[in-house]
Protein backbone atom coordinates (compact mmCIF):
# COMPACT_ATOMS: atom_id res chain seq x y z
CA UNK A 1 -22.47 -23.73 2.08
CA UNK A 2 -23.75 -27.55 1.99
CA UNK A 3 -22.86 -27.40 5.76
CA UNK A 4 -25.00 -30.80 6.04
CA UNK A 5 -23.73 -32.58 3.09
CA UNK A 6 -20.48 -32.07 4.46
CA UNK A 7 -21.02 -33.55 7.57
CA UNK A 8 -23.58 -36.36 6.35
CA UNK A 9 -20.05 -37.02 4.35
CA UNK A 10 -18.20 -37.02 7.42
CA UNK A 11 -20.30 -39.11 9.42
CA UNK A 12 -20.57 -41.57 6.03
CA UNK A 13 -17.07 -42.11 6.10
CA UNK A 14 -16.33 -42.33 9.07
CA UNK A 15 -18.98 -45.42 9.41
CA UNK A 16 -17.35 -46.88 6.82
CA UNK A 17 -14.38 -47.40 8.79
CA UNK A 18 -15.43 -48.43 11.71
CA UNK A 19 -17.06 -50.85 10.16
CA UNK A 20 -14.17 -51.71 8.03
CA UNK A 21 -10.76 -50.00 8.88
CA UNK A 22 -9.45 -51.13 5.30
CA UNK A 23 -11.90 -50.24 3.31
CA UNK A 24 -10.81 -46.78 1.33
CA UNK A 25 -7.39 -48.39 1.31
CA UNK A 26 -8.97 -51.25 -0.71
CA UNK A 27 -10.76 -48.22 -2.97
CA UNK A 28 -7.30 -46.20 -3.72
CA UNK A 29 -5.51 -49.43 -4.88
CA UNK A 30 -8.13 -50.74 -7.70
CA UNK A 31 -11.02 -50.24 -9.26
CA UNK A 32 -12.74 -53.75 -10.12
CA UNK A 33 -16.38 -54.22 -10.58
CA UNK A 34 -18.48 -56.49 -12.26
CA UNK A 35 -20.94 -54.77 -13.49
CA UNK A 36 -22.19 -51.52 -15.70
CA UNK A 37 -25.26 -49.95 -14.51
CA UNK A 38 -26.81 -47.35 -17.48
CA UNK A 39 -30.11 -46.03 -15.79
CA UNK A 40 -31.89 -43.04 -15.55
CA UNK A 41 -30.33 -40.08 -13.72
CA UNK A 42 -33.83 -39.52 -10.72
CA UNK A 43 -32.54 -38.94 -7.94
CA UNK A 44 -35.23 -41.64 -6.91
CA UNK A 45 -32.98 -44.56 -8.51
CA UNK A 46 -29.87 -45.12 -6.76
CA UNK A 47 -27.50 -47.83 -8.56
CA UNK A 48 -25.61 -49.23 -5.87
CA UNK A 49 -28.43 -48.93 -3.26
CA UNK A 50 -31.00 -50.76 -5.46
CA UNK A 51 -28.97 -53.46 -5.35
CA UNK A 52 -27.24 -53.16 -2.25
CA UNK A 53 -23.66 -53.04 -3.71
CA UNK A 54 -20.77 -50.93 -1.89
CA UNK A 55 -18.55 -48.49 -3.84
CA UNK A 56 -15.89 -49.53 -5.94
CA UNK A 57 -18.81 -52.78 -6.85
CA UNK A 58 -20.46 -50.88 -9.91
CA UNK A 59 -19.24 -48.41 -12.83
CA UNK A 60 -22.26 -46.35 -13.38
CA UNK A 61 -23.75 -44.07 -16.37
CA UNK A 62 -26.43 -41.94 -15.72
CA UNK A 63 -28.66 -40.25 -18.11
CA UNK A 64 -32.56 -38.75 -18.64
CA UNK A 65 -34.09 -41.97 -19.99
CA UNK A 66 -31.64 -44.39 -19.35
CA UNK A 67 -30.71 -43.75 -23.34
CA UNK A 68 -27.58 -45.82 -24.91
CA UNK A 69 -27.55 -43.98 -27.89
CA UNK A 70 -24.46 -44.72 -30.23
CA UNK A 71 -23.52 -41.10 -31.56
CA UNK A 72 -23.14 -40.08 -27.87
CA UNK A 73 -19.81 -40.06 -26.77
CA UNK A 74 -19.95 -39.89 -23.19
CA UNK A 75 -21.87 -43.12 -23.13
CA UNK A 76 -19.18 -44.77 -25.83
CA UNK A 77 -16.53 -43.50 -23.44
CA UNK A 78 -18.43 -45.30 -20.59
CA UNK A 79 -19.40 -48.16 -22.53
CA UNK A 80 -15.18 -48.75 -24.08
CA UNK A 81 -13.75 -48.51 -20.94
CA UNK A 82 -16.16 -50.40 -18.98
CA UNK A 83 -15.43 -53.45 -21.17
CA UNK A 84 -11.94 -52.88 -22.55
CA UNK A 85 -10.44 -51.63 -19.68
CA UNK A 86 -12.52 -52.87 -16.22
CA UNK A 87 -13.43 -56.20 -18.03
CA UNK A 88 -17.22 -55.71 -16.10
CA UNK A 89 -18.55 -59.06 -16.99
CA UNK A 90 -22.46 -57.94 -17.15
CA UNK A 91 -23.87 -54.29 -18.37
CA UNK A 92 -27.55 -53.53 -16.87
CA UNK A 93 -29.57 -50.94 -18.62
CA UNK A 94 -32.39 -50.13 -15.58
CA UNK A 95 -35.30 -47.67 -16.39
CA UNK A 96 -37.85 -46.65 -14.05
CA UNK A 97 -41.30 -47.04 -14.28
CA UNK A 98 -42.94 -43.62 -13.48
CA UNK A 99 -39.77 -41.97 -15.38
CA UNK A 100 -40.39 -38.10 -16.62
CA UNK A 101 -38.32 -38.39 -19.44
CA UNK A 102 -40.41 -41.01 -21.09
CA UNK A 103 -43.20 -39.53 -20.15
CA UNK A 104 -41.78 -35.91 -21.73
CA UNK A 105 -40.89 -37.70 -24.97
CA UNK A 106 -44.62 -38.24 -25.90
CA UNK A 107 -46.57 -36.09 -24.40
CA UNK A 108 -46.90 -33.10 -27.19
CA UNK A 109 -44.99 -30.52 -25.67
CA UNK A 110 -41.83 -28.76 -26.63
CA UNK A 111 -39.09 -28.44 -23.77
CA UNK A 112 -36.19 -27.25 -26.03
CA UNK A 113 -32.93 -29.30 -25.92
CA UNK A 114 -34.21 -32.40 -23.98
CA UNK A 115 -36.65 -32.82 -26.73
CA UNK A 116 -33.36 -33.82 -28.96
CA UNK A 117 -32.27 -35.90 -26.66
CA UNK A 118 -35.45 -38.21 -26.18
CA UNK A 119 -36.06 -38.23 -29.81
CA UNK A 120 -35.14 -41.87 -29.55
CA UNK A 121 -38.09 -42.33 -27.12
CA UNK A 122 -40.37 -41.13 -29.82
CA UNK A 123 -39.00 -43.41 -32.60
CA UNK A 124 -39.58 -46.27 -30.07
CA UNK A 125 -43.17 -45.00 -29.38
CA UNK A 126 -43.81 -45.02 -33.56
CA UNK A 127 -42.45 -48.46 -33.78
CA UNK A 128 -45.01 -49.80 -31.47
CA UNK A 129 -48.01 -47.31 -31.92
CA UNK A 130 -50.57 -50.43 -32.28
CA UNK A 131 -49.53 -51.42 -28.61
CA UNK A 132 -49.80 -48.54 -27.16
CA UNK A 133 -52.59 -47.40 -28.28
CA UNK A 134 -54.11 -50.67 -27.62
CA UNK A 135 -53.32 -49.39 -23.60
CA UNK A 136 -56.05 -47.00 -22.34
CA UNK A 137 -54.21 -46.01 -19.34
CA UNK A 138 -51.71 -43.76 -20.08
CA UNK A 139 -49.63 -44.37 -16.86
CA UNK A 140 -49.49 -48.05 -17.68
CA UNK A 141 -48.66 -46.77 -21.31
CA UNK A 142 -45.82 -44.61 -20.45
CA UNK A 143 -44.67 -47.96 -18.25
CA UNK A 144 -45.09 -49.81 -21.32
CA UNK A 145 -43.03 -47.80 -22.91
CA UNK A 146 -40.47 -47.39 -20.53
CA UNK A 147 -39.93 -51.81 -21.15
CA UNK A 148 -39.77 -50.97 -25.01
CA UNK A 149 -37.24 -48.27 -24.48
CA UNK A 150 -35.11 -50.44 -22.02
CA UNK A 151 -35.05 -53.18 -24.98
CA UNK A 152 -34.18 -50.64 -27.63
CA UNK A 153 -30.85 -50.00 -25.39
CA UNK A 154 -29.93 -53.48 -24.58
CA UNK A 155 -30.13 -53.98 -28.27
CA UNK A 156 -28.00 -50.60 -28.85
CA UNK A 157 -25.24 -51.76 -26.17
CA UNK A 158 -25.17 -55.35 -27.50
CA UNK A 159 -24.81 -54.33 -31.17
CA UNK A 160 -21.91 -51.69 -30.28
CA UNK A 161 -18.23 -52.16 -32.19
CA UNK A 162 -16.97 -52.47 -28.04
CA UNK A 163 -19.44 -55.05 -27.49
CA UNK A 164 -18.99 -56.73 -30.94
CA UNK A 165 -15.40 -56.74 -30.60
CA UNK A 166 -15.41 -58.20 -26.72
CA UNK A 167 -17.79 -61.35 -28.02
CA UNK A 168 -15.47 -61.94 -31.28
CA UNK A 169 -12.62 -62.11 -28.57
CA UNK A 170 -13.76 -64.12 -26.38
CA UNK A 171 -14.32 -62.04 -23.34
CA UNK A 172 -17.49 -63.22 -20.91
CA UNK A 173 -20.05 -60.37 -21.48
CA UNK A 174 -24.12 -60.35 -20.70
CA UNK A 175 -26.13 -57.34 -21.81
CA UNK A 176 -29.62 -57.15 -19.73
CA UNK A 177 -32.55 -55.12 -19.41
CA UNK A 178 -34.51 -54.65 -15.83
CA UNK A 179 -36.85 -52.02 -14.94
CA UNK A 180 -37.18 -50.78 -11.54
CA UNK A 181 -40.05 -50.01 -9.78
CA UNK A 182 -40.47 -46.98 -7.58
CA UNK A 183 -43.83 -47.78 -5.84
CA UNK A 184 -42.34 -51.48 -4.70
CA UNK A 185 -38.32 -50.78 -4.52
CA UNK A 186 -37.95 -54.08 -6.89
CA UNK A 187 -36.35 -54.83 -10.13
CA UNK A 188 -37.84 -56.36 -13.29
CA UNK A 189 -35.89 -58.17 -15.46
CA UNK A 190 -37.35 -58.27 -18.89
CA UNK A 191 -35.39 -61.41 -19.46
CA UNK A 192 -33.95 -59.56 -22.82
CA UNK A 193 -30.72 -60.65 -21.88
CA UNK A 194 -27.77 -60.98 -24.84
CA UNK A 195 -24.61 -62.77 -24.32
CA UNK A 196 -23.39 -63.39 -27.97
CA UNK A 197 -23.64 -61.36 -31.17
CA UNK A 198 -26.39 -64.55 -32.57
CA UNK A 199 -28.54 -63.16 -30.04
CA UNK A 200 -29.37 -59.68 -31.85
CA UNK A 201 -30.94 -62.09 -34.45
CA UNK A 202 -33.89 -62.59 -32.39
């Protein structure tokens, strides 16, 4: 079973040392990266490939919709020990343009559970209803939407009690918000960036 997943594994790892015969020694000693990535969990939307980092170089949280919402408690598991315990210095909330899930949260039909989930979505969608229906196109609607819903979860990380807390102590911490593009393989940052409690005033 998974015969070829196996091997790609094999032939993976063994790349990796040739290339660097320290390299999973480095891994098993520490964990240490920079950053957070919470994105979407398509399988099109690879964290570390996007941005060409190595293992051990990102903590990542995957969900449908990229959602940081704060009475889930696998993401506030994520979130707490990304910040109190790694230290990451920058958390990146990445959604996709293109993305099902945002596209499922509008659309009218019922899915069972997943429509829970990406009740956020909706509430997102209601908030801006005069934009989006000012946007004929409904694929360049749902992308719309996908840059409102990104906002809505830098502004849900940044106004967490482990985010709070981190800022009030002194601890160097960015929240941003990029969205990445399937058809071009490039981010966008939506320069909605928040280093400081002040900047959930704006």
């Amino acid at each position: 079973m998974l015969d070829d997943l196996k091997a790609n594994n094999r032939a993976w790892a063994g790349r990796m040392v040739s290339h660097d015969p320290e390299f999973f020694k480095r891994l098993e000693r520490q964990q240490g990266p920079k950053y957070l990535w919470i994105g979407c969990s398509d399988s099109r939307v690879p964290a570390n490939e996007i941005v060409d980092l190595a293992p051990g170089e990102m903590f990542v949280h995957r969900n449908v919709a990229n959602l940081a919402p704060p009475q889930d408690a696998n993401y506030l598991s994520v979130l707490q020990y990304a910040v109190d315990v790694l230290k990451v210095r920058h958390v990146i909330v990445v959604g996709h343009y293109g993305c099902g899930g945002i596209a499922a949260a509008v659309d009218g039909q019922r899915r069972g559970l997943i429509d829970h989930w990406l009740h956020p979505i909706r509430d997102v969608a209601d908030e801006h209803k005069a934009e989006l229906d000012g946007i004929a196109d409904s694929h360049r609607r749902n992308d719309r939407l996908c840059e409102l819903n990104v906002i809505r979860q830098v502004r849900n990380v940044a106004s967490d009690v482990f985010v709070q807390d981190a800022w009030a102590r002194g601890q160097a911490l960015s929240v941003h918000g990029w969205v990445y593009s399937l058809s071009t393989g490039l981010v966008n940052d939506l320069n909605v960036t928040m280093r400081r409690a002040e900047d959930l005033q704006r």
